[in-house]
Protein backbone atom coordinates (compact mmCIF):
# COMPACT_ATOMS: atom_id res chain seq x y z
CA UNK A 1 -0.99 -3.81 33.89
CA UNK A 2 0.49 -4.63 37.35
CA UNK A 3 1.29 -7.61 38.76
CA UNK A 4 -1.73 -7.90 40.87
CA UNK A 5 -3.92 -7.63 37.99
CA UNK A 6 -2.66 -10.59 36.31
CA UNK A 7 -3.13 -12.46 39.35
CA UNK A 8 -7.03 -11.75 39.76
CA UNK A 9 -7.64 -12.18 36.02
CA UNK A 10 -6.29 -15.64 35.71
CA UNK A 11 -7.95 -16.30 39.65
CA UNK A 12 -11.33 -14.82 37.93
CA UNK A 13 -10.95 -17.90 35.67
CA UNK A 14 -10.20 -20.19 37.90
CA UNK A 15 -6.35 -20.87 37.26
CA UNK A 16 -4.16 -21.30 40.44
CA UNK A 17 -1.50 -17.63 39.84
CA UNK A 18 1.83 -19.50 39.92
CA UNK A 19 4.64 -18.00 38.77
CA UNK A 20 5.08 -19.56 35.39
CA UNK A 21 1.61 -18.63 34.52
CA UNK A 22 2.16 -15.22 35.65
CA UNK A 23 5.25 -15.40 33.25
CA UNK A 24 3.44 -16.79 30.55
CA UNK A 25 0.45 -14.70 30.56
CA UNK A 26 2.55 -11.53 31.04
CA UNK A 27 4.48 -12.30 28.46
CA UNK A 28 1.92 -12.67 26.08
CA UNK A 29 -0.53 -9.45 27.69
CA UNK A 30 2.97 -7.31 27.09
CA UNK A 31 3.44 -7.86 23.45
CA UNK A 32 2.27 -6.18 20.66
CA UNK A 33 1.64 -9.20 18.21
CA UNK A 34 1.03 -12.89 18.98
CA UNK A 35 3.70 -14.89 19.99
CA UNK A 36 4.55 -18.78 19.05
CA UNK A 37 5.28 -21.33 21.63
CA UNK A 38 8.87 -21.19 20.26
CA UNK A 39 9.00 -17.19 20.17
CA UNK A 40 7.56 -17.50 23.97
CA UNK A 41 10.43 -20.26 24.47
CA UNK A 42 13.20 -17.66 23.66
CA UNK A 43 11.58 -15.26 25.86
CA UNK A 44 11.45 -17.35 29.00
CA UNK A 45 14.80 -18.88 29.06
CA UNK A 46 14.09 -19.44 33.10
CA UNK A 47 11.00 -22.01 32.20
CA UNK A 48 11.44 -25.13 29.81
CA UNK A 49 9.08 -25.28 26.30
CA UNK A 50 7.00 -28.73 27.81
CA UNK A 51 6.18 -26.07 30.50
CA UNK A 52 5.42 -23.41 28.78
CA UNK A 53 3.10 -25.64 26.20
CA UNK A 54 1.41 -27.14 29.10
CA UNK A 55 0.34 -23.07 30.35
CA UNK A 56 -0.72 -22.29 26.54
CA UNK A 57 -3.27 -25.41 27.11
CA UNK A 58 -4.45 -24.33 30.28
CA UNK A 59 -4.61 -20.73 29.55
CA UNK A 60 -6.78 -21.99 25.99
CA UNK A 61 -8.79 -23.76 28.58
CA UNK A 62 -10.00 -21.32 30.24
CA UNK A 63 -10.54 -18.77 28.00
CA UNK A 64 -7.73 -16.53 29.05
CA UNK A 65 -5.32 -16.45 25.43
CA UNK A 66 -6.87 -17.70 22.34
CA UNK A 67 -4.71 -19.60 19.34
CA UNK A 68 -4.21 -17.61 16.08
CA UNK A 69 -3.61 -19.64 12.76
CA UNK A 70 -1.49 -17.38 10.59
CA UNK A 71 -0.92 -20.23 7.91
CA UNK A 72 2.53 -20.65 8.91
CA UNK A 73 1.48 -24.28 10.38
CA UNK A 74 2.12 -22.58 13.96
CA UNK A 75 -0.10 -21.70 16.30
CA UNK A 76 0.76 -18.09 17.65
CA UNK A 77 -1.40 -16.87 21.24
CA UNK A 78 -2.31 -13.76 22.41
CA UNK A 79 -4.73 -13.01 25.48
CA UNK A 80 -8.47 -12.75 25.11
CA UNK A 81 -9.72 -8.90 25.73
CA UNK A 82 -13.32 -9.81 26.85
CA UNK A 83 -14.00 -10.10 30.70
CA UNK A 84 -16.11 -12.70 31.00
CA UNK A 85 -15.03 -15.25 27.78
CA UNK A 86 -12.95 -15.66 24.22
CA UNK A 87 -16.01 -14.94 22.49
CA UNK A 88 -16.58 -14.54 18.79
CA UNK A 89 -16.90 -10.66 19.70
CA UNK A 90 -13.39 -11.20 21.16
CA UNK A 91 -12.27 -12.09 17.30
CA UNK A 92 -10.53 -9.64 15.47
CA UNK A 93 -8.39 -9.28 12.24
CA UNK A 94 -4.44 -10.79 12.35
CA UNK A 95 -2.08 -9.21 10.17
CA UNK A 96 0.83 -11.57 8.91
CA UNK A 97 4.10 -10.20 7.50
CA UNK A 98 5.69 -11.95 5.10
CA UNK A 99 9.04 -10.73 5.62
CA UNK A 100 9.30 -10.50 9.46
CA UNK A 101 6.87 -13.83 10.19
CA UNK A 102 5.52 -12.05 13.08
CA UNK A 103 1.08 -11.77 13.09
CA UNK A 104 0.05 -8.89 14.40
CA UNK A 105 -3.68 -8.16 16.08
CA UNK A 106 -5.78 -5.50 15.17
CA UNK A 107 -7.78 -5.22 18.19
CA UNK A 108 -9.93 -2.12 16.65
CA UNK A 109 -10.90 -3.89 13.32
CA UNK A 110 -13.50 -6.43 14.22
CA UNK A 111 -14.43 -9.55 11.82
CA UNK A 112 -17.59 -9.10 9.77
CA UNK A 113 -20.78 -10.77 10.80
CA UNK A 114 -21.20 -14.19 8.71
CA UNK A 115 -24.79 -15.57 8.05
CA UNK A 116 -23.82 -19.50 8.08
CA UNK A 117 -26.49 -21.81 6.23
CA UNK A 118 -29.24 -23.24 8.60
CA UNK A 119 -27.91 -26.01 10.86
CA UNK A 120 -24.41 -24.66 11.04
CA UNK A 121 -22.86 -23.06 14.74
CA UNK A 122 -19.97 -20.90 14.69
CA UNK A 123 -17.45 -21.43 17.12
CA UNK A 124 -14.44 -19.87 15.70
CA UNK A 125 -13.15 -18.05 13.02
CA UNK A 126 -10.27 -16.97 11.70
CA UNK A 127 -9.41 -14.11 9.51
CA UNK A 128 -5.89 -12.78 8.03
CA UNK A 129 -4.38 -10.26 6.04
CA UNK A 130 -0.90 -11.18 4.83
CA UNK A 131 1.44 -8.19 3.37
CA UNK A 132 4.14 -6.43 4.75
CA UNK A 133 3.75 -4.54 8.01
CA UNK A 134 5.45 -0.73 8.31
CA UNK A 135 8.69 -1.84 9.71
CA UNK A 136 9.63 -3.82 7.14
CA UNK A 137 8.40 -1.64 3.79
């Protein structure tokens, strides 16, 4: 994706393009599994970790990265696919390996459809596979 297109995705939700959100958001659109705040940290030695949280919030606040609980007790990000939301249709299975610690997104293998009880509303869901991924077998 090119630098112009990060730009009019995070202006299409209404975040001002600075450059540490461009950094951020890159970041996190140019990886191939979800990344921690402190994984995100190491990466962007140029911006500070308060700054770097306070992006994660806005970018969760807007729809534009959603927050993946791999059961580590740390939230790992990685940018919503839909172009109009984070949607539930937006969720798809994570992958944690328990010898690397990194979760991985399986963008192709959606999560089932749940019937909740009458008088329950989804509004999130999470669903992980933990084993060991190929590079580490």
């Amino acid at each position: 994706m090119k630098a112009e297109d990060y730009t009019s995705k995070l202006e299409s939700r209404g975040v001002k393009p600075t450059s540490t959100r461009l950094l951020v958001y890159r970041a996190l659109a140019e990886y191939h599994h979800a990344l921690s705040l402190r994984e995100l940290d190491d990466m962007l030695d140029t911006v500070d970790r308060s700054t770097i949280f306070r992006t994660l919030t806005l970018l969760l606040e807007h729809h534009l990265v959603h927050a993946i609980e791999d059961g580590t007790g740390v939230a790992k990000y990685e940018v919503c696919e839909g172009h109009e939301d984070c949607s539930l249709d937006d969720q798809h299975i994570h992958f944690y390996c328990l010898r690397c610690h990194r979760t991985y997104c399986f963008h192709t293998i959606h999560i089932p459809t749940i019937q909740l009880p009458e008088g329950y509303t989804m509004e999130g869901v999470n669903y992980l596979v933990k084993g060991i991924c190929p590079n580490c077998v």
